[in-house]
Protein backbone atom coordinates (compact mmCIF):
# COMPACT_ATOMS: atom_id res chain seq x y z
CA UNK A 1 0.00 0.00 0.00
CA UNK A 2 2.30 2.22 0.66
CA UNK A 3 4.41 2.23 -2.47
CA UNK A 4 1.04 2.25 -4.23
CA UNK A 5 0.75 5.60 -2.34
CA UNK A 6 3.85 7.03 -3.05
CA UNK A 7 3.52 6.09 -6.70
CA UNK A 8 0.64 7.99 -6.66
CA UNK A 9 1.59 11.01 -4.89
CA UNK A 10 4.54 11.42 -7.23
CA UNK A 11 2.67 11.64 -10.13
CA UNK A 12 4.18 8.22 -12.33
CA UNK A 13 0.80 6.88 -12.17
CA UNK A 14 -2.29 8.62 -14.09
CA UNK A 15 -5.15 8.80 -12.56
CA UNK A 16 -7.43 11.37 -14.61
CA UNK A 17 -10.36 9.58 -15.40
CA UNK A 18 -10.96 6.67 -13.27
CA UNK A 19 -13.79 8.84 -11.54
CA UNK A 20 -15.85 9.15 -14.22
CA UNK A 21 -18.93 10.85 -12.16
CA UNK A 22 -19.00 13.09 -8.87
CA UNK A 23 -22.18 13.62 -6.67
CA UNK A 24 -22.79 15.27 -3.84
CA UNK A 25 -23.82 13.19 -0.68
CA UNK A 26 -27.49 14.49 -1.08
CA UNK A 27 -27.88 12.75 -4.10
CA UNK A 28 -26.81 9.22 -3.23
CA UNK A 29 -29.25 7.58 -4.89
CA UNK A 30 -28.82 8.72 -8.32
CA UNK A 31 -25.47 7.93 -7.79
CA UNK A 32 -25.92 4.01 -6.77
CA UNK A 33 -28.70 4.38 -10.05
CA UNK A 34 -25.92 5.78 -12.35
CA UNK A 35 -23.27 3.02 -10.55
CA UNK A 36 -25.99 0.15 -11.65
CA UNK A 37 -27.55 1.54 -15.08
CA UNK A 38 -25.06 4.17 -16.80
CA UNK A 39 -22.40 1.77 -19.03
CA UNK A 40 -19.69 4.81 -18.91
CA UNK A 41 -19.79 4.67 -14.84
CA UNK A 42 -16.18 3.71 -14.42
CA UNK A 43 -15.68 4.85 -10.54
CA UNK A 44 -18.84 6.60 -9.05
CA UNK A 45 -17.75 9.10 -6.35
CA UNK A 46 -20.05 10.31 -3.79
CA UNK A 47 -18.74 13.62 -2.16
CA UNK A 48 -20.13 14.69 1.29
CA UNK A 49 -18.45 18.27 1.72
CA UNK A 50 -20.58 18.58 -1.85
């Protein structure tokens, strides 16, 4: 873990994309909806400071 970590944090590893949507914590259920039904859903991120 942490050399996956440090990998990360340095940069050598790309991560733009892998989220694919963002919601805020108020709409949780669209996002578990969009997780189950929406083909493009890579990573489905739920944010609760949204």
């Amino acid at each position: 873990m942490d050399r996956s970590l440090a990998l990360l944090r340095s940069g050598r590893v790309r991560t733009e994309g892998l989220v694919t949507h963002r919601f805020p914590l108020s709409e949780y259920a669209i996002a578990l909806e969009t997780l189950r039904s929406d083909p493009t859903s890579l990573k489905v991120l739920v944010d609760p400071s949204r």
